[in-house]
C-alpha atoms as a PDB file:
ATOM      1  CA  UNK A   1       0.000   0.000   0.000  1.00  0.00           C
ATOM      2  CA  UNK A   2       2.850   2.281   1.250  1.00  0.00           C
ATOM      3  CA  UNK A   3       6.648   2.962  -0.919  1.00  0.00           C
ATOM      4  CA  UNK A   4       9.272   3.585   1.674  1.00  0.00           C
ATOM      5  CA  UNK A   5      12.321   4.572   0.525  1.00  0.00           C
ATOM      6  CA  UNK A   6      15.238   7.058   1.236  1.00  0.00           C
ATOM      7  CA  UNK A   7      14.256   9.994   2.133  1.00  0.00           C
ATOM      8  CA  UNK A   8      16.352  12.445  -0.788  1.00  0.00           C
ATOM      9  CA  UNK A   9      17.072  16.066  -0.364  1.00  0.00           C
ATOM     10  CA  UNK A  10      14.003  17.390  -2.562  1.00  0.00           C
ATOM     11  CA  UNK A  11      12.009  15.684   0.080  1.00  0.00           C
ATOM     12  CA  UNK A  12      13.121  18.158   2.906  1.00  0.00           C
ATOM     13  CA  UNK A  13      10.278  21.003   2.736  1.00  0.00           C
ATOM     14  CA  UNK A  14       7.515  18.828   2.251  1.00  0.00           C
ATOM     15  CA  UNK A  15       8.339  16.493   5.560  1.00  0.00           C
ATOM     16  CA  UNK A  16       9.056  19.754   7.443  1.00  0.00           C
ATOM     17  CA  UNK A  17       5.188  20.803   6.447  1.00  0.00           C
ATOM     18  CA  UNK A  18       4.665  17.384   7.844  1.00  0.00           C
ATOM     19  CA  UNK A  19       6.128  17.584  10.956  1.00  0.00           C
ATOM     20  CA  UNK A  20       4.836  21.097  11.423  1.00  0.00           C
ATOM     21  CA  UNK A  21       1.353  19.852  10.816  1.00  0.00           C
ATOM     22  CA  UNK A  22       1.534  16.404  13.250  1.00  0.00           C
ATOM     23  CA  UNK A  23       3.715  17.969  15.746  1.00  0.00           C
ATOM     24  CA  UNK A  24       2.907  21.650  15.970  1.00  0.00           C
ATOM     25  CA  UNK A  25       5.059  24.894  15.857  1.00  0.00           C
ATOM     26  CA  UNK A  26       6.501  24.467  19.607  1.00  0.00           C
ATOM     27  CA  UNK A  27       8.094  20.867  18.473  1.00  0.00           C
ATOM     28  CA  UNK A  28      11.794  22.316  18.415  1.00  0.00           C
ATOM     29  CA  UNK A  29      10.747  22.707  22.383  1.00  0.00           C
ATOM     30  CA  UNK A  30      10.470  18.876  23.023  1.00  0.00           C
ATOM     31  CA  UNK A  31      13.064  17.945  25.253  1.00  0.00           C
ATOM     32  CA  UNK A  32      13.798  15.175  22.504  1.00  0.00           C
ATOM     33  CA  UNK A  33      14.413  17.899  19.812  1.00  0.00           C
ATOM     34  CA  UNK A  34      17.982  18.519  22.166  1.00  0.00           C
ATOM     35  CA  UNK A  35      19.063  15.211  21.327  1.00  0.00           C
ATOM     36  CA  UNK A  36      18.790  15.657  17.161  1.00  0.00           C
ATOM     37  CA  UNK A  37      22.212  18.086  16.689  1.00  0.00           C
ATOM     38  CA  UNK A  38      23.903  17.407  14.091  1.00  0.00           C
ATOM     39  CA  UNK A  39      22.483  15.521  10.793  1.00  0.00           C
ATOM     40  CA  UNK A  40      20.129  12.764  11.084  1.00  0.00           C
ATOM     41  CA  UNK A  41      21.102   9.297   9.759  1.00  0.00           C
ATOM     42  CA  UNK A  42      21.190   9.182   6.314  1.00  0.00           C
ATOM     43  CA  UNK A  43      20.938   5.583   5.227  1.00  0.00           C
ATOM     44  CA  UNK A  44      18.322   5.686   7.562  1.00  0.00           C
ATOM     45  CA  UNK A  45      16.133   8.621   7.140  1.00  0.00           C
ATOM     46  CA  UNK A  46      13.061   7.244   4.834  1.00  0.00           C
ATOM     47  CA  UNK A  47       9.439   8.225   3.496  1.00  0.00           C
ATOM     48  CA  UNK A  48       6.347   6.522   3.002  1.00  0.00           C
ATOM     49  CA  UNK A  49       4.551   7.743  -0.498  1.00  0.00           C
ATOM     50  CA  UNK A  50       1.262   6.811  -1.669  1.00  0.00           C
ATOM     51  CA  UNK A  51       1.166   7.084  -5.189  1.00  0.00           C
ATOM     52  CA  UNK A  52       4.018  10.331  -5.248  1.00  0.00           C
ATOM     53  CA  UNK A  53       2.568  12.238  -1.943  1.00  0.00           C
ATOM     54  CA  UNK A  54       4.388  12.072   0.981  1.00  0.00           C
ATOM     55  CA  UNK A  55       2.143  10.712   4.015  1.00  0.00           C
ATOM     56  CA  UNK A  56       5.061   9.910   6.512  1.00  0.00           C
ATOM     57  CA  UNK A  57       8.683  10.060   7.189  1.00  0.00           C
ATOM     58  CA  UNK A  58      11.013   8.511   9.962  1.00  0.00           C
ATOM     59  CA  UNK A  59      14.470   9.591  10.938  1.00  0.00           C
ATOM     60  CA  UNK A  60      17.687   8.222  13.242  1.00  0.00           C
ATOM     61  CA  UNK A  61      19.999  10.034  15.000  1.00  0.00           C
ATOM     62  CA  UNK A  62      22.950   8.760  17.235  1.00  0.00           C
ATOM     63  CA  UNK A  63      22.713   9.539  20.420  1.00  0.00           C
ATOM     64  CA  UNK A  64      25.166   8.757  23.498  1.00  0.00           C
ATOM     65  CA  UNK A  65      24.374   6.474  26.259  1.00  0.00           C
ATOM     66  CA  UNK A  66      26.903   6.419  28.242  1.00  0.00           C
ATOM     67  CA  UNK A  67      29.814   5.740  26.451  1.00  0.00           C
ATOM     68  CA  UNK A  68      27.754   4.006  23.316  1.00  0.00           C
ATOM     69  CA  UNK A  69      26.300   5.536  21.117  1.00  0.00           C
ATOM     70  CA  UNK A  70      23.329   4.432  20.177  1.00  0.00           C
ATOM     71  CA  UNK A  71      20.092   5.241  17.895  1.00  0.00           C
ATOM     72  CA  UNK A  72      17.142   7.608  18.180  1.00  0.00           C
ATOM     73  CA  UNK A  73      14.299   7.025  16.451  1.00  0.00           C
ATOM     74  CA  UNK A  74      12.304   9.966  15.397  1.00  0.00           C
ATOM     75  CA  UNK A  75      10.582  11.927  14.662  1.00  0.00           C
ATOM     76  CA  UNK A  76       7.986   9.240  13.595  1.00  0.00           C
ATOM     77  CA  UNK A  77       5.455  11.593  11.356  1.00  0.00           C
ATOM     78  CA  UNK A  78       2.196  10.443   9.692  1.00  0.00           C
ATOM     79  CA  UNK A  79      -0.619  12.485   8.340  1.00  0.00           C
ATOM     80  CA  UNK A  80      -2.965  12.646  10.553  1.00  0.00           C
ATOM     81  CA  UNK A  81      -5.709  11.369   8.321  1.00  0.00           C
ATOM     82  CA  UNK A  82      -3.880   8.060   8.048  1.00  0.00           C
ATOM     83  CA  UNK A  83      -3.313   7.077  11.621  1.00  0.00           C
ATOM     84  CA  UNK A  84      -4.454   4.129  12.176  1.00  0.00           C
ATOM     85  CA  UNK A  85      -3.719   2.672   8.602  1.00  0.00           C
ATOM     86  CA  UNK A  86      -0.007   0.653   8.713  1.00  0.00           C
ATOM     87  CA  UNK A  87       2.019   4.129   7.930  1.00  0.00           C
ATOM     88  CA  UNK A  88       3.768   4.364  10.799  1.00  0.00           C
ATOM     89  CA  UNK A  89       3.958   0.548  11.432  1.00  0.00           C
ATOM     90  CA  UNK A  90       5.378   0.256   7.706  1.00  0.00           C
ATOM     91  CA  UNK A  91       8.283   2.981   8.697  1.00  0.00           C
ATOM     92  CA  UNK A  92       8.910   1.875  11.996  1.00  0.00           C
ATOM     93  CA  UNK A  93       9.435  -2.005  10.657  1.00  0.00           C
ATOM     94  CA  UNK A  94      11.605  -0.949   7.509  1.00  0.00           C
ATOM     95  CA  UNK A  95      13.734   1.884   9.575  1.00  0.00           C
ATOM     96  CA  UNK A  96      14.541  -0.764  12.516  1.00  0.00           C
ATOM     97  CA  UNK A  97      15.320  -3.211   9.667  1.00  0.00           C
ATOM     98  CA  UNK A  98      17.607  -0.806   7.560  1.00  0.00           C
ATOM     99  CA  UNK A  99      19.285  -0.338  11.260  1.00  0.00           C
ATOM    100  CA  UNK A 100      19.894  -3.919  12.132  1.00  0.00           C
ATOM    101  CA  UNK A 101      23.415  -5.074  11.474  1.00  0.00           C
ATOM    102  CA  UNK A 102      24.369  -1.609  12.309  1.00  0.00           C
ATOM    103  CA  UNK A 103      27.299  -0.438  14.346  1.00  0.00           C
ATOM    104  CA  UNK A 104      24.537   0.570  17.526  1.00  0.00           C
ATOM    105  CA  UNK A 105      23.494  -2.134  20.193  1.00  0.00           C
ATOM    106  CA  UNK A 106      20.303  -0.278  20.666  1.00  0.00           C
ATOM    107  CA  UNK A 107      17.701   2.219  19.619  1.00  0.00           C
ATOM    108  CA  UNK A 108      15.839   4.279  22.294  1.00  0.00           C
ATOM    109  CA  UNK A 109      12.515   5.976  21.468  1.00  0.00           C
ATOM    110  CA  UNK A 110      10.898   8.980  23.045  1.00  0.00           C
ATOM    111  CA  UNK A 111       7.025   7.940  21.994  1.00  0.00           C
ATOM    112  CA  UNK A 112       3.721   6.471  23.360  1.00  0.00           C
ATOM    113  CA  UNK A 113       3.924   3.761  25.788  1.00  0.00           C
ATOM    114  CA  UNK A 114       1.385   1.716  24.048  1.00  0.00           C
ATOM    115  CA  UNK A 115       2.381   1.773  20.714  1.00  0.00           C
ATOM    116  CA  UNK A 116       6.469   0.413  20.898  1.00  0.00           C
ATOM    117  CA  UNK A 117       6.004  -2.604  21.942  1.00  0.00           C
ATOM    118  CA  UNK A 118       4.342  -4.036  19.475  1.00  0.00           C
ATOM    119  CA  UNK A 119       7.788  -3.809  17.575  1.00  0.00           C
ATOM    120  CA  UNK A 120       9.473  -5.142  20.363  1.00  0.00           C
ATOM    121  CA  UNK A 121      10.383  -2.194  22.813  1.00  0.00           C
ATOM    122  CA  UNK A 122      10.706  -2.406  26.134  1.00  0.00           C
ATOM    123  CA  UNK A 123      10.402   0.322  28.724  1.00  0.00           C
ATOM    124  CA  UNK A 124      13.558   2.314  29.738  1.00  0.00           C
ATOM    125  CA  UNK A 125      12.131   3.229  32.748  1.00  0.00           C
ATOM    126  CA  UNK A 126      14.586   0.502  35.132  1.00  0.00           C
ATOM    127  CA  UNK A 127      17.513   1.556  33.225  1.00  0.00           C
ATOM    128  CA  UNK A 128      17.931   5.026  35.186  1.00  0.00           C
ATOM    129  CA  UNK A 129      18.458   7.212  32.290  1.00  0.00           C
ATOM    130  CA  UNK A 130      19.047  11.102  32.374  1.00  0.00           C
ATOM    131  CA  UNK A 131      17.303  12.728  29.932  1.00  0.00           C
ATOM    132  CA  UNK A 132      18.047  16.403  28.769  1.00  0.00           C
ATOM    133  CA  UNK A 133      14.935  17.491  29.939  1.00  0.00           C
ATOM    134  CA  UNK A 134      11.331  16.791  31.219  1.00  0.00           C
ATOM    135  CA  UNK A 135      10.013  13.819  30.101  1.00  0.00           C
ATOM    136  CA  UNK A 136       7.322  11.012  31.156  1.00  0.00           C
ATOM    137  CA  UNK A 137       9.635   7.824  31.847  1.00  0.00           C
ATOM    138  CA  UNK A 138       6.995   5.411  30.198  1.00  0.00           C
ATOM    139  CA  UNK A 139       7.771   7.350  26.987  1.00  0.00           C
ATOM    140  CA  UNK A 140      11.269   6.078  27.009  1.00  0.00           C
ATOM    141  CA  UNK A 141      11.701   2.601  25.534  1.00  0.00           C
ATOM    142  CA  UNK A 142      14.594   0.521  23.815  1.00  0.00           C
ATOM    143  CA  UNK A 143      14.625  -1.932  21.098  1.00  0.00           C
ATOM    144  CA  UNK A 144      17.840  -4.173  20.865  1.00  0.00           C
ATOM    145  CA  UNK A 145      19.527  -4.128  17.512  1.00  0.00           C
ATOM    146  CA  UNK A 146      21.745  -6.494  19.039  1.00  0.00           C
ATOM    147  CA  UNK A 147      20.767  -9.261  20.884  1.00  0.00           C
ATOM    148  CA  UNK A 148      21.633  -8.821  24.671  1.00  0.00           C
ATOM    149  CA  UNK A 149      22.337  -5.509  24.574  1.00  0.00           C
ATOM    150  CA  UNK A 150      20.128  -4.699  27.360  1.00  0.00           C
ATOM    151  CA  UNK A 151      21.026  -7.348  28.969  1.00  0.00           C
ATOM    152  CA  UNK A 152      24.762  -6.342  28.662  1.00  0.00           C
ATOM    153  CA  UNK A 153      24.470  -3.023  29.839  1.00  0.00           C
ATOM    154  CA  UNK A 154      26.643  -1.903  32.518  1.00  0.00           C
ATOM    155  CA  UNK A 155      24.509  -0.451  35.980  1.00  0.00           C
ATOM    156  CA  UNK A 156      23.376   2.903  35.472  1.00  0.00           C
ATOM    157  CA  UNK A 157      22.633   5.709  35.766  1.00  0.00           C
ATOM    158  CA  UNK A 158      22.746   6.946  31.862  1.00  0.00           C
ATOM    159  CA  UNK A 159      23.375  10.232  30.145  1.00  0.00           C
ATOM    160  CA  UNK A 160      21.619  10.191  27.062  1.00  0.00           C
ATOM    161  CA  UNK A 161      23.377  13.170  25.291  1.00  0.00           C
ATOM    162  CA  UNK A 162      24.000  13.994  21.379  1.00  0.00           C
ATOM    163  CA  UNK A 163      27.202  12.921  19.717  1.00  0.00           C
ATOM    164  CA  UNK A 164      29.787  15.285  19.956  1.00  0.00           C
ATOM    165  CA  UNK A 165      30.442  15.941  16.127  1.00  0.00           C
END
């Protein structure tokens, strides 16, 4: 139903109208939004068309945790008339695939609690992370790219900080 593919540079103004449109104009004020310096992912920034419109986009950024860095997914943007319809599932699955056999362990997620795990996240919440920021812990979750990564972690706590370019 959906094309995902790589997200090119033409593509830029039309998923910030996106974005602007799901997320609002106070976005950039997300706690998250610290966390997304530098450029996002590139072999792992992709769209979702239907027929040649735009109707999502998902984006990666490394992120420390610790001393690992790791990936951020996000911002996960669909339009709003098509919530509910495999978009975002079709992203999600196809960006965490693109990302597996990466260099990063793990990818953390700033999103609803209810709608990770059904890719496999986990909450973050026991993993005593600091976050740049306010944020509800059950938002925090972590899929493991690698398997035992969670398990391997050292005890916490966790600055989750951008990579230093």
């Amino acid at each position: 139903m959906y094309r995902i593919s790589l997200q090119k540079a033409e593509d830029a103004a039309t998923i910030e109208r996106l974005m602007a449109k799901v997320f609002g104009p106070e976005r950039h004020a997300r706690s998250v939004w610290q966390l997304r310096q530098g450029p996002a992912i590139e072999s792992l920034c992709i769209v979702a068309k239907d027929g040649d419109e735009i109707v999502g986009s998902l984006r990666f950024w490394e992120v420390r945790l610790g001393s690992q860095d790791i990936l951020l997914l996000g911002p996960l943007a669909v339009l709003p008339s098509l919530r509910g319809k495999g978009c975002g599932k079709a992203l999600v699955e196809d960006g965490l695939r693109r990302a597996t056999g990466g260099p990063w362990p793990l990818v953390l997620v700033s999103g609803e609690a209810d709608y990770y795990p059904r890719f496999g996240f986990v909450p973050a919440r026991d993993y005593d992370l600091k976050w740049p920021g306010f944020i509800e812990s059950e938002r925090l979750q972590f899929y493991e790219l690698m398997p035992g990564a969670l398990t391997n972690l050292p005890p916490g706590p966790f600055v989750v900080a951008p990579v230093a370019e």
